[in-house]
Protein backbone atom coordinates (compact mmCIF):
# COMPACT_ATOMS: atom_id res chain seq x y z
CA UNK A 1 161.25 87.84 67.47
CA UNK A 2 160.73 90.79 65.30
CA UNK A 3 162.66 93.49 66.02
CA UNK A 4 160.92 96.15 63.97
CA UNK A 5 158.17 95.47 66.54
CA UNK A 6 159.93 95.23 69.28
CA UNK A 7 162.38 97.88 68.82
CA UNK A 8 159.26 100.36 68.37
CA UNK A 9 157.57 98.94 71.21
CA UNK A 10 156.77 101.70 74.57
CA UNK A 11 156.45 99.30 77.77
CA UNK A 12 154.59 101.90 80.04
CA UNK A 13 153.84 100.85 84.10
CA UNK A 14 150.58 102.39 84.96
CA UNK A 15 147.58 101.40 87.42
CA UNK A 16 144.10 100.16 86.68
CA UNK A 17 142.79 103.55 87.92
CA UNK A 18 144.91 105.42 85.21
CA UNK A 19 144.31 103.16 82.20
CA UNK A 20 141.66 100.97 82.26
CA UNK A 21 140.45 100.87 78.74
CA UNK A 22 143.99 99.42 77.03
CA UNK A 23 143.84 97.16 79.91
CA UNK A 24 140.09 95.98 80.02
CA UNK A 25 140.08 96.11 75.94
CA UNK A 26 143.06 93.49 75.66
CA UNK A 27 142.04 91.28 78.73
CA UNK A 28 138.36 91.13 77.33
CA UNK A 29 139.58 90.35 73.39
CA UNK A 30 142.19 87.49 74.71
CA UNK A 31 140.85 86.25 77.80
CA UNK A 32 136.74 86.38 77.56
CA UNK A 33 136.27 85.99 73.70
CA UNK A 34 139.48 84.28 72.46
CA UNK A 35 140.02 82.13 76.00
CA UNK A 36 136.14 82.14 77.08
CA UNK A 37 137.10 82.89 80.58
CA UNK A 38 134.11 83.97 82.49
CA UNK A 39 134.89 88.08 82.93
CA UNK A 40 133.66 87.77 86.60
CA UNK A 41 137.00 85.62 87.35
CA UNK A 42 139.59 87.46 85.28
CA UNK A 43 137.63 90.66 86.79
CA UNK A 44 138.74 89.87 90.10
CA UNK A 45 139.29 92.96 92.16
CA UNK A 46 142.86 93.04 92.57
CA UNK A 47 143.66 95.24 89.71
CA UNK A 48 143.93 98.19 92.08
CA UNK A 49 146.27 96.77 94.00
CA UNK A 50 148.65 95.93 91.28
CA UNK A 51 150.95 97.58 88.93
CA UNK A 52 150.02 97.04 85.67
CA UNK A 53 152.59 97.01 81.80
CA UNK A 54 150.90 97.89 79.06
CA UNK A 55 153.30 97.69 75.64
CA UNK A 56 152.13 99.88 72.84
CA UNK A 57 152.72 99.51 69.58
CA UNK A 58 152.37 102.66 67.30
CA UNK A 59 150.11 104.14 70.09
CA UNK A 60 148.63 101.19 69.88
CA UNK A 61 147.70 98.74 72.85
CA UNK A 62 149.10 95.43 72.07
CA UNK A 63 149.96 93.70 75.45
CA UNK A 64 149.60 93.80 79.26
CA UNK A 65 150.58 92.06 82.05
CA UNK A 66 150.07 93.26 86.01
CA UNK A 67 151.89 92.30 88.88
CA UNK A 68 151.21 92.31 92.78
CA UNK A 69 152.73 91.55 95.99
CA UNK A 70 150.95 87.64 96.92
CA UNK A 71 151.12 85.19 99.41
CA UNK A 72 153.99 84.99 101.31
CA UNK A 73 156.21 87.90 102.14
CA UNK A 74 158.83 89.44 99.22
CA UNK A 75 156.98 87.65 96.48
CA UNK A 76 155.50 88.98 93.50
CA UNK A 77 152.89 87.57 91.13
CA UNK A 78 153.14 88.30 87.51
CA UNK A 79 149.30 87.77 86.17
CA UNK A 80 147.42 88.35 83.41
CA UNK A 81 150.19 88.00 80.53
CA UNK A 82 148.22 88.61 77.04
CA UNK A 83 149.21 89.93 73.88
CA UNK A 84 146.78 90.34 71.06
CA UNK A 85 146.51 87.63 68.79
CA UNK A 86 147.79 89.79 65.76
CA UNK A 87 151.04 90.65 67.72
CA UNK A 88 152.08 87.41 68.75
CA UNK A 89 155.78 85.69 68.07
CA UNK A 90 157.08 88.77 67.91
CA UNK A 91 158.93 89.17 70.85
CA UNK A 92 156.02 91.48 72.94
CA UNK A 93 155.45 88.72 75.47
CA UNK A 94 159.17 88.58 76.31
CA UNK A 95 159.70 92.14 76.49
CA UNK A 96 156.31 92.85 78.49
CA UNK A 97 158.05 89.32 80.96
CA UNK A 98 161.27 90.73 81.02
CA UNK A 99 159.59 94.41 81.91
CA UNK A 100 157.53 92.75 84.95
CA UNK A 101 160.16 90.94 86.08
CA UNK A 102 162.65 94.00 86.24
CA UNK A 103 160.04 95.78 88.33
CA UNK A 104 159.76 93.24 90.61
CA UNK A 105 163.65 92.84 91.55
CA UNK A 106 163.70 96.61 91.61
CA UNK A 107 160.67 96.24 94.19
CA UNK A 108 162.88 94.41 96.43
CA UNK A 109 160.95 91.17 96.09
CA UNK A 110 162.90 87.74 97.02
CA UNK A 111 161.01 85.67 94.13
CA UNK A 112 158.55 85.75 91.27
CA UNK A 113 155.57 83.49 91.03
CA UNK A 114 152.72 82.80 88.19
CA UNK A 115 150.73 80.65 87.06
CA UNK A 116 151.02 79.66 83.47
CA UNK A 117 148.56 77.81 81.27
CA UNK A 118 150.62 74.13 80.64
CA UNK A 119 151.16 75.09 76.58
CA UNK A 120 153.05 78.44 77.50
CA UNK A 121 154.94 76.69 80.50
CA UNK A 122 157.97 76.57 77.98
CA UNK A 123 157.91 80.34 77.29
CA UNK A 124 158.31 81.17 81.03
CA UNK A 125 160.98 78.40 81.28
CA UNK A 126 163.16 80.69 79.05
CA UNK A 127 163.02 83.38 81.68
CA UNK A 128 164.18 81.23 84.56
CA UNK A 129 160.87 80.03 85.93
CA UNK A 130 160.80 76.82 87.37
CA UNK A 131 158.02 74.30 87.23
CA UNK A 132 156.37 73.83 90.59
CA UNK A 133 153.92 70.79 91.68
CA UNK A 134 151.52 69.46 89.33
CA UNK A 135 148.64 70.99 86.87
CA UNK A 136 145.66 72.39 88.23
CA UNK A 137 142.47 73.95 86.43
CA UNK A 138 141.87 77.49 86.76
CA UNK A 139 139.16 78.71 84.71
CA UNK A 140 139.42 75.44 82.94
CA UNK A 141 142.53 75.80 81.78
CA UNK A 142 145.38 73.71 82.19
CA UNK A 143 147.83 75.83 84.38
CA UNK A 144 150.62 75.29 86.20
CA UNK A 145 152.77 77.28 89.18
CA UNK A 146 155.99 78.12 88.21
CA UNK A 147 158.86 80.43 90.58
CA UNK A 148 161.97 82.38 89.92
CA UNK A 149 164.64 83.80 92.33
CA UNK A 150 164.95 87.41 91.46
């Protein structure tokens, strides 16, 4: 962790409506180009429905996450975790996890659930998460469900 990062980092929640140009830019650099997930399955129309963390960085844009109520009632998904490749290991992905999941329990929801490519399992585990069922390709990744209690 780097805490001259993190300490100057502004977590923002917004929506897709109000700020979709940090959030498209860092989803298109890490996901599509870095990730070479197809943009019509990361663009999947439930941005609008979601709440959405962006973290800047000296007014700069350097991760996102969103999060939406899913599946079965009082459960949130956190989706869409990315960090720019520059600004990684420095504590952004925990604080922009640790953001999402405080807006969830203050949402009222019972449990948190996302799935999280197999290599980054072990960064969710530090949060609480728990591994659920077996991996399961989804964009051809690796990924695998993981819950928390909130």
């Amino acid at each position: 962790m780097d805490p001259s990062i993190v300490s100057a980092l502004e977590i923002i929640f917004t929506s897709y409506a109000n700020s979709p140009n940090p959030i498209f830019l860092i989803r298109e650099q890490v996901f599509h180009r870095e990730q070479n997930i197809d943009p019509a399955l990361d663009m999947d129309g439930e941005d609008e429905a979601a709440q959405h963390v962006i973290a800047y960085w000296q007014r700069q844009p350097v991760g996102i996450a969103r999060i939406r109520a899913y599946g079965e009632e009082n459960q949130a998904k956190i989706e869409r975790v990315a960090v720019l490749p520059a600004f990684r290991h420095r504590g952004i992905g925990q604080a922009i996890t640790t953001a999402a999941l405080n807006y969830a329990q203050q949402q009222g929801f019972a449990t948190a659930l996302l799935y999280a490519q197999v290599q980054s399992a072990s960064f969710y585990e530090q949060f609480g998460f728990q591994r659920q069922g077996t991996p399961f390709l989804q964009a051809n990744i690796s990924h695998i469900a993981m819950t928390k209690h909130l």
